[in-house]
PDB file of N, CA and C in Angstrom:
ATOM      1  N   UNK A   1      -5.263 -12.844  10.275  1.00  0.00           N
ATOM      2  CA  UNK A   1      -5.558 -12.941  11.692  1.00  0.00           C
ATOM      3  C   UNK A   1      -6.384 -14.199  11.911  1.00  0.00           C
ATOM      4  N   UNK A   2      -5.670 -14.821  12.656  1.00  0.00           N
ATOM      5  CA  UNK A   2      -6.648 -16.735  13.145  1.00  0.00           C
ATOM      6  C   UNK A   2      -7.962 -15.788  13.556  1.00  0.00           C
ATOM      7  N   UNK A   3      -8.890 -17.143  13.770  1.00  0.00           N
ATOM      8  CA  UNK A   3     -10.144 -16.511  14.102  1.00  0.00           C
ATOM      9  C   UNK A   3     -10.360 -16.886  15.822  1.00  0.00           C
ATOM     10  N   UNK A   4      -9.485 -17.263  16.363  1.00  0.00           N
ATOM     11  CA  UNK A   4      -9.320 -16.656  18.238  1.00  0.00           C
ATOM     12  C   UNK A   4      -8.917 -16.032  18.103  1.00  0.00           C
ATOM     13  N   UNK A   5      -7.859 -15.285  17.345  1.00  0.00           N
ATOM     14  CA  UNK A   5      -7.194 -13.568  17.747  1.00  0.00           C
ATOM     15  C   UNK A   5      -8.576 -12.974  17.103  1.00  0.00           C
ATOM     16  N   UNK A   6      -9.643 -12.750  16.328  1.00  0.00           N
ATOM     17  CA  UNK A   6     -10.727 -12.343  15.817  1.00  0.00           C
ATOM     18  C   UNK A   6     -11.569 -11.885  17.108  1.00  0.00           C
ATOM     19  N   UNK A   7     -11.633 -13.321  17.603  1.00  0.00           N
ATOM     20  CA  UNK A   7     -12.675 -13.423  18.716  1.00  0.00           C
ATOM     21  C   UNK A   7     -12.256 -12.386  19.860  1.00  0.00           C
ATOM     22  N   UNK A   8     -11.257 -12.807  20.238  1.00  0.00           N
ATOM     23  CA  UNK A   8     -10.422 -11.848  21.570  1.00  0.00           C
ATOM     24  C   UNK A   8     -10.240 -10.321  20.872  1.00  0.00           C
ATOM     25  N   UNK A   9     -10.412  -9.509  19.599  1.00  0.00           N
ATOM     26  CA  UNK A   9     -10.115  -8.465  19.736  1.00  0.00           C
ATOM     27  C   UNK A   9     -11.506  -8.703  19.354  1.00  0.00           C
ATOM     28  N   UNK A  10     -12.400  -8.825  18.901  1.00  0.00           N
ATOM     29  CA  UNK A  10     -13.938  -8.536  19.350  1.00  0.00           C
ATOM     30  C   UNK A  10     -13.956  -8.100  20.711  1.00  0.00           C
ATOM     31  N   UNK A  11     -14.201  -9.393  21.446  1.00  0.00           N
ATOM     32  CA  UNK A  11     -14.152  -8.948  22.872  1.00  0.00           C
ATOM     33  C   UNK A  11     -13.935  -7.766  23.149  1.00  0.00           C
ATOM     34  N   UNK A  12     -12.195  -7.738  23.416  1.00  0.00           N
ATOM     35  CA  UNK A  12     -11.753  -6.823  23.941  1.00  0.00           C
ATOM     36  C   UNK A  12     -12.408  -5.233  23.567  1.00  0.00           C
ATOM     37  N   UNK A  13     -13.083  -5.184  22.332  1.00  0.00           N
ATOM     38  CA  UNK A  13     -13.333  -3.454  21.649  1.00  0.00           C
ATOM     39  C   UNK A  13     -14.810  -3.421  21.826  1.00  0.00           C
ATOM     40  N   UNK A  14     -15.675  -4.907  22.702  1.00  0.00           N
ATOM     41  CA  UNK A  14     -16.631  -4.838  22.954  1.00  0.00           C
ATOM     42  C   UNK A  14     -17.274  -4.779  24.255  1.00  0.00           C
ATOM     43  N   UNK A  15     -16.582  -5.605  24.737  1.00  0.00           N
ATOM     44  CA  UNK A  15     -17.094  -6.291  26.500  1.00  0.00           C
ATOM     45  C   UNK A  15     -16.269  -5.516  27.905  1.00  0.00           C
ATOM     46  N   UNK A  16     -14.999  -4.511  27.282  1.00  0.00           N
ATOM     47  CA  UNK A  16     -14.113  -4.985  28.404  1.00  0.00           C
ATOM     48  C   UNK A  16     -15.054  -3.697  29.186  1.00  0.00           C
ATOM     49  N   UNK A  17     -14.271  -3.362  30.168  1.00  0.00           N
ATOM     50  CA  UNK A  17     -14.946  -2.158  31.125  1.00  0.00           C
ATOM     51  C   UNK A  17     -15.055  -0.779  30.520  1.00  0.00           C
ATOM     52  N   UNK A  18     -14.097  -0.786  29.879  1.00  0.00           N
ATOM     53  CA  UNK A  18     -13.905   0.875  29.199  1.00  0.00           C
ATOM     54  C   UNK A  18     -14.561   0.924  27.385  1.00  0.00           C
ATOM     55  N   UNK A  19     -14.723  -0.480  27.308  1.00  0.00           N
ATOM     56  CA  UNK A  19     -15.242  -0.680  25.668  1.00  0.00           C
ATOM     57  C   UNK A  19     -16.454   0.555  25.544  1.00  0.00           C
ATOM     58  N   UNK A  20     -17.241   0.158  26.275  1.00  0.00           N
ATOM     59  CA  UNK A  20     -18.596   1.039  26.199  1.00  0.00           C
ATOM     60  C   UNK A  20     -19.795   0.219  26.091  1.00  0.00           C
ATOM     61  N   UNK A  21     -19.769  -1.190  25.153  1.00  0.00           N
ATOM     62  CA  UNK A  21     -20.648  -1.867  24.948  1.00  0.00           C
ATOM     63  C   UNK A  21     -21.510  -1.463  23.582  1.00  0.00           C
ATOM     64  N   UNK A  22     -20.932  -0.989  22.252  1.00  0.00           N
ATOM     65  CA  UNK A  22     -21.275  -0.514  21.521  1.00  0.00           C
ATOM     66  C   UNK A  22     -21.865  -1.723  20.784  1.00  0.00           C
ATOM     67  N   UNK A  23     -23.007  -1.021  19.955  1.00  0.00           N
ATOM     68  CA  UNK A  23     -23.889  -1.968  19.222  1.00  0.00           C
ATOM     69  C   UNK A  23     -22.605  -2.529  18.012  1.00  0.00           C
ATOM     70  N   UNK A  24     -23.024  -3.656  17.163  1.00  0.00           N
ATOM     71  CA  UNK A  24     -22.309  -4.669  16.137  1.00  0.00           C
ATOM     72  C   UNK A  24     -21.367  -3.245  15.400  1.00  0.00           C
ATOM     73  N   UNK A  25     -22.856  -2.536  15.059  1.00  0.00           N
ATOM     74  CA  UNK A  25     -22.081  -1.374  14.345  1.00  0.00           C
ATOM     75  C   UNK A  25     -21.109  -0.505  14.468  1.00  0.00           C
ATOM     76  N   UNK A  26     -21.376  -0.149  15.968  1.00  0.00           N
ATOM     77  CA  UNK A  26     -20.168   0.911  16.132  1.00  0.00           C
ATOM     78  C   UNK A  26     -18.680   0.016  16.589  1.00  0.00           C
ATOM     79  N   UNK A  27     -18.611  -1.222  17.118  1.00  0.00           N
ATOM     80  CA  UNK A  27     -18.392  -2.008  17.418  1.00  0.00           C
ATOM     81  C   UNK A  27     -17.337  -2.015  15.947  1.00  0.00           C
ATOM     82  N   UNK A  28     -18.093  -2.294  14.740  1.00  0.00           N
ATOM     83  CA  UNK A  28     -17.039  -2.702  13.929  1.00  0.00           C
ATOM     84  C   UNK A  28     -16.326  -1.632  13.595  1.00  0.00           C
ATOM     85  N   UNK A  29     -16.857   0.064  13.161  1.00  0.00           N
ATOM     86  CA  UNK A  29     -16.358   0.962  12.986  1.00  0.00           C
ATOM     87  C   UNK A  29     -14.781   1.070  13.490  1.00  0.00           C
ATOM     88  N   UNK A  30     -15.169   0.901  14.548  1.00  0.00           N
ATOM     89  CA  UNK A  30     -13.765   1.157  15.842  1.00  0.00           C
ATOM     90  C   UNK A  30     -12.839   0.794  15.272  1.00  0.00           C
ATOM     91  N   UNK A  31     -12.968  -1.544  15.185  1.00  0.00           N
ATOM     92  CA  UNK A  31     -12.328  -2.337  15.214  1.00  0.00           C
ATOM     93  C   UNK A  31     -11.579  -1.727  13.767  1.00  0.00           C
ATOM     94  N   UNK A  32     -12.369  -1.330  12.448  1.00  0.00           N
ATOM     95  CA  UNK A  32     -11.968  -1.059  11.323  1.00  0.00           C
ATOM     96  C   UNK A  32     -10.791  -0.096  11.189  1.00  0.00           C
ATOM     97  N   UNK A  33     -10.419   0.499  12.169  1.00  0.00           N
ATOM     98  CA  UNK A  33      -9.832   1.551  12.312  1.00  0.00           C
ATOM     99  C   UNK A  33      -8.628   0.783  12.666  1.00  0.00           C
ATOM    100  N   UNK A  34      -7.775  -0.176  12.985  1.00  0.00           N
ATOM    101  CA  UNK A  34      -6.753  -0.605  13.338  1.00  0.00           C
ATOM    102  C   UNK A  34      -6.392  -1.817  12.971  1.00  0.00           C
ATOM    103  N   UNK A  35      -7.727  -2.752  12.534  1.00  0.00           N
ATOM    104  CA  UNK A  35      -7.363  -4.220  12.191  1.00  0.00           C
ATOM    105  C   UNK A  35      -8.841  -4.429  10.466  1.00  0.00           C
ATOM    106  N   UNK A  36      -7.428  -5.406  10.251  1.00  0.00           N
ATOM    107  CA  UNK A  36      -7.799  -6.088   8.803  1.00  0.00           C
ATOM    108  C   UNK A  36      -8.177  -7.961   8.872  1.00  0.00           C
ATOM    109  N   UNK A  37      -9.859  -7.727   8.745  1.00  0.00           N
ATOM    110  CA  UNK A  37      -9.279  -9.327   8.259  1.00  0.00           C
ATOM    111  C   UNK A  37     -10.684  -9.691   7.021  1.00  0.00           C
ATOM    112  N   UNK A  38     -10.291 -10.097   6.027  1.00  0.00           N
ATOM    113  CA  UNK A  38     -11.231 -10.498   5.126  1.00  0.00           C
ATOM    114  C   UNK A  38     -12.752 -10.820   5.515  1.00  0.00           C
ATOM    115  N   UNK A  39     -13.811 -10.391   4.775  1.00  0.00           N
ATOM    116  CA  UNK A  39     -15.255 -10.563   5.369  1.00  0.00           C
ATOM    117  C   UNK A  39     -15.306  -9.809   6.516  1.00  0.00           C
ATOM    118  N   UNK A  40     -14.904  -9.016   6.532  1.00  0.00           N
ATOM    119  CA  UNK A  40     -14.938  -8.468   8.295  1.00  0.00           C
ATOM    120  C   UNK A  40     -16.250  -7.698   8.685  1.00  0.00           C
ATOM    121  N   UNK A  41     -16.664  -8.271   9.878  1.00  0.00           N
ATOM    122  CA  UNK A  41     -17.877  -7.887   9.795  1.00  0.00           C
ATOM    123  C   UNK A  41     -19.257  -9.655   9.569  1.00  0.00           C
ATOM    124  N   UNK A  42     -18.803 -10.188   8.737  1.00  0.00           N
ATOM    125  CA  UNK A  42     -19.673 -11.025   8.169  1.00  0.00           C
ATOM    126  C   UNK A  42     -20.073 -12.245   9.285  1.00  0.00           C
ATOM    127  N   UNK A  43     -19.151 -12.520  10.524  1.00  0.00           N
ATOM    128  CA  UNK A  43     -18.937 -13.113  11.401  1.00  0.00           C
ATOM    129  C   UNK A  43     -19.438 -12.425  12.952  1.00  0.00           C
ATOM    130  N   UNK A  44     -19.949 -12.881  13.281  1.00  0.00           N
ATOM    131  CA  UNK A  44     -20.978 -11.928  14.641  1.00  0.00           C
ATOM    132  C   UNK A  44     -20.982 -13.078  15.872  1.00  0.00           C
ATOM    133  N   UNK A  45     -20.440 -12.526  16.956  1.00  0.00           N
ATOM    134  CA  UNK A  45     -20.776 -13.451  18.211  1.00  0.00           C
ATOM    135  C   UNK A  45     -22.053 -13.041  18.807  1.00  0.00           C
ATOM    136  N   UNK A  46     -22.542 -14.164  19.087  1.00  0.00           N
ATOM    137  CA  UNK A  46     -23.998 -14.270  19.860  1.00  0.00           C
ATOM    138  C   UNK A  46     -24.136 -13.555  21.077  1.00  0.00           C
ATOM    139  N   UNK A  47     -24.776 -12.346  21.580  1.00  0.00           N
ATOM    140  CA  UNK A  47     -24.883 -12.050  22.439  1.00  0.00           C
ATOM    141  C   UNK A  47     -26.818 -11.961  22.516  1.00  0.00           C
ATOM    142  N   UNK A  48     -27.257 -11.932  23.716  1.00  0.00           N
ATOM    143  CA  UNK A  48     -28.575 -12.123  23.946  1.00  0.00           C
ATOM    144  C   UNK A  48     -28.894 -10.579  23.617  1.00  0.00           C
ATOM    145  N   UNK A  49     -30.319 -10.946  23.054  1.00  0.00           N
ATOM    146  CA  UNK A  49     -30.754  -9.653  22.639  1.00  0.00           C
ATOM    147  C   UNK A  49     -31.589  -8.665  24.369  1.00  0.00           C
ATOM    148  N   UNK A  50     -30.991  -7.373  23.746  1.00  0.00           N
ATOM    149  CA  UNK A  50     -31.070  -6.234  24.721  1.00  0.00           C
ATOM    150  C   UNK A  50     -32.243  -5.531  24.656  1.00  0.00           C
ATOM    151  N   UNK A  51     -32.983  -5.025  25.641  1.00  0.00           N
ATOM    152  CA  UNK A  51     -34.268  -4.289  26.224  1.00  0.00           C
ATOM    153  C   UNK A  51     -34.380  -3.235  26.408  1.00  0.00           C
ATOM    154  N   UNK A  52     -34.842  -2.065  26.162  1.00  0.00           N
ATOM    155  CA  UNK A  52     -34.621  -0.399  26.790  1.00  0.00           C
ATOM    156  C   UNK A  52     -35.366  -0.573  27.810  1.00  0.00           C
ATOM    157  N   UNK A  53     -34.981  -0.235  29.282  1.00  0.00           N
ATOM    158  CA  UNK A  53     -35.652  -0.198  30.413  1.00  0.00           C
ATOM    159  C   UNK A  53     -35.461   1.404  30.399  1.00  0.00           C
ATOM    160  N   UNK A  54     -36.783   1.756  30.636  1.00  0.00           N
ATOM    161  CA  UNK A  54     -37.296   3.043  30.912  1.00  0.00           C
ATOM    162  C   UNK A  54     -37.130   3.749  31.478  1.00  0.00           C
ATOM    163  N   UNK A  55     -36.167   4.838  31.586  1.00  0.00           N
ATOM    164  CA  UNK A  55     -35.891   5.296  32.841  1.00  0.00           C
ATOM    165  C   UNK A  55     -36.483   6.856  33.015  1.00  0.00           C
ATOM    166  N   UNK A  56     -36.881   7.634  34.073  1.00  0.00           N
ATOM    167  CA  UNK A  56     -37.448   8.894  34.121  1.00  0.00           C
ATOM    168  C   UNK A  56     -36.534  10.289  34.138  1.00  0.00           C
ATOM    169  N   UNK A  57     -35.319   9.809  35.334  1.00  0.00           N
ATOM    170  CA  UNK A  57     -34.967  10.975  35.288  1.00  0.00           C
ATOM    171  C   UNK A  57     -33.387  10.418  35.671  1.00  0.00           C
ATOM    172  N   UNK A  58     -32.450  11.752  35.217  1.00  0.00           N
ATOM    173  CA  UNK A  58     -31.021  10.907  35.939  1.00  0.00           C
ATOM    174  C   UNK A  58     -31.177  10.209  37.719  1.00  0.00           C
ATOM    175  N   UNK A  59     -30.516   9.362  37.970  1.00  0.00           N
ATOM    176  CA  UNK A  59     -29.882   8.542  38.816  1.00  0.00           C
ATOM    177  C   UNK A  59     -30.986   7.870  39.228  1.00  0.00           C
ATOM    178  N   UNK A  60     -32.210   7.251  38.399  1.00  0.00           N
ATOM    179  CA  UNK A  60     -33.141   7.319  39.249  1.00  0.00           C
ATOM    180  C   UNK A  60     -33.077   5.193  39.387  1.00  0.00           C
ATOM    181  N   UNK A  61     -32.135   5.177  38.263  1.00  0.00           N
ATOM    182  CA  UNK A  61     -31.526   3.659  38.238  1.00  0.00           C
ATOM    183  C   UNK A  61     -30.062   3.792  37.787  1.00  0.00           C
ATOM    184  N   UNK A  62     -29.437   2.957  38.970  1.00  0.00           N
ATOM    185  CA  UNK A  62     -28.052   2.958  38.704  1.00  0.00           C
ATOM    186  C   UNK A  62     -27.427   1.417  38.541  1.00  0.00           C
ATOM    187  N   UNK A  63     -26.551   1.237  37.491  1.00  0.00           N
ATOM    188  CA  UNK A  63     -26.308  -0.177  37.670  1.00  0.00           C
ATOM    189  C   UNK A  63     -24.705  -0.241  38.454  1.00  0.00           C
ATOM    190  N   UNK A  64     -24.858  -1.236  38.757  1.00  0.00           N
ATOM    191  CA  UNK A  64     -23.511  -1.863  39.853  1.00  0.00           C
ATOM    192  C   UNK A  64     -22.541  -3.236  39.598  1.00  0.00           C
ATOM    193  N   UNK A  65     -21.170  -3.014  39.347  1.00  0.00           N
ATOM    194  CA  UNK A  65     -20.546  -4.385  39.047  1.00  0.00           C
ATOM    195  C   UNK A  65     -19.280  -4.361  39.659  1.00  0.00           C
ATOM    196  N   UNK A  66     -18.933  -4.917  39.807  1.00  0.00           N
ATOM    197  CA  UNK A  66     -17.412  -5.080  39.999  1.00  0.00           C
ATOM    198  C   UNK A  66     -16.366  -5.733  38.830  1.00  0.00           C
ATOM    199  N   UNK A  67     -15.172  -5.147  38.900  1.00  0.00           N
ATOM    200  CA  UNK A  67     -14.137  -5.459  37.875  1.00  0.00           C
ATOM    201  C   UNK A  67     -13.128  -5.901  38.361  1.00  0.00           C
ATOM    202  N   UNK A  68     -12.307  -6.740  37.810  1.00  0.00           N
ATOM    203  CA  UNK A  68     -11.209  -6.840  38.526  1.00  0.00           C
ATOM    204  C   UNK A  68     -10.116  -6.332  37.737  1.00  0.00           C
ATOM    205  N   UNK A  69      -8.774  -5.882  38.625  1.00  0.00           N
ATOM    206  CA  UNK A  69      -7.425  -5.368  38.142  1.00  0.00           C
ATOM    207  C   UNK A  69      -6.608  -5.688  38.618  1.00  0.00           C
ATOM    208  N   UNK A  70      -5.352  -5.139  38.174  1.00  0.00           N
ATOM    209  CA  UNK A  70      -4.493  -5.205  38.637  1.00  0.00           C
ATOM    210  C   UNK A  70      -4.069  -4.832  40.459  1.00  0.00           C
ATOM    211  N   UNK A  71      -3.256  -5.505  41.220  1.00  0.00           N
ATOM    212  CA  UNK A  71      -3.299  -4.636  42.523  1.00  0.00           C
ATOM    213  C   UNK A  71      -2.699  -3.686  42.579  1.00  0.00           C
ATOM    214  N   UNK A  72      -3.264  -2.340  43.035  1.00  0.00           N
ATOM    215  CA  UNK A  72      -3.141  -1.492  43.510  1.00  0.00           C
ATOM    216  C   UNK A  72      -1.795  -1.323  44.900  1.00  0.00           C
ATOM    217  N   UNK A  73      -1.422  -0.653  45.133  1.00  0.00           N
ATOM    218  CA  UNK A  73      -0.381   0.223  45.932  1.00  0.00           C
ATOM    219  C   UNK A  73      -1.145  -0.234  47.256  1.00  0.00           C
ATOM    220  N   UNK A  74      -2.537  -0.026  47.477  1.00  0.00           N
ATOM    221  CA  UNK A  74      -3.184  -0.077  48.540  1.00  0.00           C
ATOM    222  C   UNK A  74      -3.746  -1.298  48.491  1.00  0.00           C
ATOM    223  N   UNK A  75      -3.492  -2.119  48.196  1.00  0.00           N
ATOM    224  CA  UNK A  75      -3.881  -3.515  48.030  1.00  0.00           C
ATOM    225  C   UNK A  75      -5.265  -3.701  47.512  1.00  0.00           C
ATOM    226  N   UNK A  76      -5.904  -2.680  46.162  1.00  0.00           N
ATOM    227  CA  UNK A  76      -7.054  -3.201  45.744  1.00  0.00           C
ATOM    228  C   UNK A  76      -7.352  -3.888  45.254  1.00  0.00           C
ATOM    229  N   UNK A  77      -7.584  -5.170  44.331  1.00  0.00           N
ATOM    230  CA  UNK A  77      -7.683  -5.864  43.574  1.00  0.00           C
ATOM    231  C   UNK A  77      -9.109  -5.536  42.214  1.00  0.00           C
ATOM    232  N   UNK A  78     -10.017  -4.603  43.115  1.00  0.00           N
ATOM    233  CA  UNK A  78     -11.333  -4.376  42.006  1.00  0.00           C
ATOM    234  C   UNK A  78     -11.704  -3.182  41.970  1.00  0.00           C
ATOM    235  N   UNK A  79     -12.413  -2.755  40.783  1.00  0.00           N
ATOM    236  CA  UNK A  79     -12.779  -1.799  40.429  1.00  0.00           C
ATOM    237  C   UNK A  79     -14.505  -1.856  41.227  1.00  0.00           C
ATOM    238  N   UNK A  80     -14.978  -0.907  42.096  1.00  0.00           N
ATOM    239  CA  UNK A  80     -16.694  -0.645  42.139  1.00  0.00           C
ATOM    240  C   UNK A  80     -17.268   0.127  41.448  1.00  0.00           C
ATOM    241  N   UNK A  81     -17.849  -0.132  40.151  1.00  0.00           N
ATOM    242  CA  UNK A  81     -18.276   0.555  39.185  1.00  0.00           C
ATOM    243  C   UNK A  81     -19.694   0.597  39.437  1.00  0.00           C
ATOM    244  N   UNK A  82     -20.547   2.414  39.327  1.00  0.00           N
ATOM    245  CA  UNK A  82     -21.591   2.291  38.975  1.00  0.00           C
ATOM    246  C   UNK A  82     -21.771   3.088  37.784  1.00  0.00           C
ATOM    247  N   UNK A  83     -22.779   2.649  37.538  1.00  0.00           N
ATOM    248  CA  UNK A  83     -23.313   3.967  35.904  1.00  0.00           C
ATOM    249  C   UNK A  83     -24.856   4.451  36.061  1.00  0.00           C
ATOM    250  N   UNK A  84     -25.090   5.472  35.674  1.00  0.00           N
ATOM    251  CA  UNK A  84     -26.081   5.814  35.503  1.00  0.00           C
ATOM    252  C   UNK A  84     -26.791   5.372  34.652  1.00  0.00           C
ATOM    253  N   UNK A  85     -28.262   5.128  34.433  1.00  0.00           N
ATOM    254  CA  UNK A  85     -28.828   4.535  33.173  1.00  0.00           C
ATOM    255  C   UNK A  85     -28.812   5.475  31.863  1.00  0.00           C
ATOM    256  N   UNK A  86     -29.263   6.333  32.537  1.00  0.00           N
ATOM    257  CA  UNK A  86     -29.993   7.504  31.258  1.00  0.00           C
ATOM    258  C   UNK A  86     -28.741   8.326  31.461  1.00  0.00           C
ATOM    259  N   UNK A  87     -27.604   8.971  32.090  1.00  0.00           N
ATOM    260  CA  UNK A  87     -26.801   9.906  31.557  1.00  0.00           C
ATOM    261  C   UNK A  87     -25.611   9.013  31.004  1.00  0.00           C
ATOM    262  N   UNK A  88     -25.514   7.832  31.938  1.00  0.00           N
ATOM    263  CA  UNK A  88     -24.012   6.848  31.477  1.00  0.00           C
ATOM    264  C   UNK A  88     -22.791   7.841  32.378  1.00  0.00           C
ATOM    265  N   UNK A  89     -22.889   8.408  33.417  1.00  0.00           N
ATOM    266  CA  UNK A  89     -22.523   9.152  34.079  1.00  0.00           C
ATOM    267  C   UNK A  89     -21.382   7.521  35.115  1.00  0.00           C
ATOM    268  N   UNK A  90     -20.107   7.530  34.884  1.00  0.00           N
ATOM    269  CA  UNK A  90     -19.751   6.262  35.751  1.00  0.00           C
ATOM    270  C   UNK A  90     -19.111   7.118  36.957  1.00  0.00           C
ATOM    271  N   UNK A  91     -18.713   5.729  37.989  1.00  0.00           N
ATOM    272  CA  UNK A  91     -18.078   6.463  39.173  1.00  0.00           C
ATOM    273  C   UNK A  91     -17.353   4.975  39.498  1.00  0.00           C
ATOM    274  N   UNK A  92     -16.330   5.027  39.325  1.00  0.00           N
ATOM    275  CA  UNK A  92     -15.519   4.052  39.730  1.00  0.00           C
ATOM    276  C   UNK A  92     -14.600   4.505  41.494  1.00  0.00           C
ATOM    277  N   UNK A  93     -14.843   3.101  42.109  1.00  0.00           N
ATOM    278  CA  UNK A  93     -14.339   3.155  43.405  1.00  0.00           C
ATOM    279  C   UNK A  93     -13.457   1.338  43.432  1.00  0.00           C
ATOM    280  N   UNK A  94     -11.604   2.025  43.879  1.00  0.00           N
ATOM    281  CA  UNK A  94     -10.978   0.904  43.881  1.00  0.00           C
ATOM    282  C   UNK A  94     -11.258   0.395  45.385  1.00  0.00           C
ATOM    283  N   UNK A  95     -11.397  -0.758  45.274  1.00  0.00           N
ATOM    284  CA  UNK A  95     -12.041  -1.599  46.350  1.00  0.00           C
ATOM    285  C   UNK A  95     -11.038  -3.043  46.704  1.00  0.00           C
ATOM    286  N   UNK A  96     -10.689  -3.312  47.909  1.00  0.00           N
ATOM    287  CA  UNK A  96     -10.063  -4.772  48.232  1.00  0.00           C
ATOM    288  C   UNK A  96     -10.597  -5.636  48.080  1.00  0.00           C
ATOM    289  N   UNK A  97     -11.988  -6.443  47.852  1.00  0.00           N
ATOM    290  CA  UNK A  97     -13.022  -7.088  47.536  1.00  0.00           C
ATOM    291  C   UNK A  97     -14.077  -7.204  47.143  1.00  0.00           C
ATOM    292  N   UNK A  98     -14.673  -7.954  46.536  1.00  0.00           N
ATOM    293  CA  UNK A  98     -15.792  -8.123  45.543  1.00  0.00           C
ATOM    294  C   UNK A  98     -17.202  -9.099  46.681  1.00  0.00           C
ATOM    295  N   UNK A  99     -17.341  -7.954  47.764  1.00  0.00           N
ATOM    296  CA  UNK A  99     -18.121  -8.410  48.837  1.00  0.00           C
ATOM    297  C   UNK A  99     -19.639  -7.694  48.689  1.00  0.00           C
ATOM    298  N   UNK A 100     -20.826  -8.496  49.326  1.00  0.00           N
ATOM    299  CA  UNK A 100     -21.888  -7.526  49.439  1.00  0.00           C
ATOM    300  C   UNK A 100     -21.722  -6.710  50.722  1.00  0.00           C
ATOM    301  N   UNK A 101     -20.351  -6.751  51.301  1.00  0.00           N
ATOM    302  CA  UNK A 101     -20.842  -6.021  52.630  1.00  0.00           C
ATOM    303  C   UNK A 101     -19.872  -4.717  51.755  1.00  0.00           C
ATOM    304  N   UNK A 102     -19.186  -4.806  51.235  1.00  0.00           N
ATOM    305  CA  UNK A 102     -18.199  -3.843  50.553  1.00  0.00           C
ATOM    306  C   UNK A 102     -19.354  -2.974  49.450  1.00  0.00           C
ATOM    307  N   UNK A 103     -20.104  -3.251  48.697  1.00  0.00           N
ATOM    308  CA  UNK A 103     -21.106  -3.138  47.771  1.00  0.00           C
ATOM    309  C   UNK A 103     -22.210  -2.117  48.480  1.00  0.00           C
ATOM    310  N   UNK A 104     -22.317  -2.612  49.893  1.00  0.00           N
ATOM    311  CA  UNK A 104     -22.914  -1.622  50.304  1.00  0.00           C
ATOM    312  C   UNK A 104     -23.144  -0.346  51.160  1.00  0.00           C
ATOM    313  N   UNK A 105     -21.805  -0.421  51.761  1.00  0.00           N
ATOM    314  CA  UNK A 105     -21.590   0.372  52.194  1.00  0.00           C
ATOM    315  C   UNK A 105     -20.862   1.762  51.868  1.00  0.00           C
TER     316      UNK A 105
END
């Protein structure tokens, strides 16, 4: 496997929306499960190191992004994703734009 197909199935089993965002470790577990490539593992993309923000009780911080997809039947183009901090509880809403007036209402 070249090492851009490396990179892009990193990615993909790391970053995408449904990955989860699993640490290096679980991250490789996964990848191990379907793909082979020598040293595997020994090669790590740089991502900035991560913080536990404190949270008290469910929903009491929710994070917010938008995704984009494929269009929808109803002409959506994005996903409105939120998550909970502390349960990881998501709620996806397909949306026509990636607006703050859409975001907040």
């Amino acid at each position: 496997m070249s090492c851009s197909s490396r990179d892009q199935v990193v990615a993909e089993h790391h970053d995408e929306l449904f990955a989860g965002y699993f640490s290096v470790k679980k991250t490789l577990q996964k990848l191990k499960l379907c793909f082979y490539w020598p040293v595997q593992g020994q090669e790590r993309r740089q991502y900035p190191t991560l913080h536990s923000i404190p949270v008290g009780e469910p929903f009491a911080i929710v994070g917010m992004d938008f995704k984009e997809m494929d269009e929808s039947f109803d002409k959506n183009r994005y996903a409105l994703v939120f998550q909970d901090y502390l349960t990881k509880w998501p709620e996806l809403y397909a949306v026509a734009d990636r607006t703050a007036a859409t975001a907040c209402c």
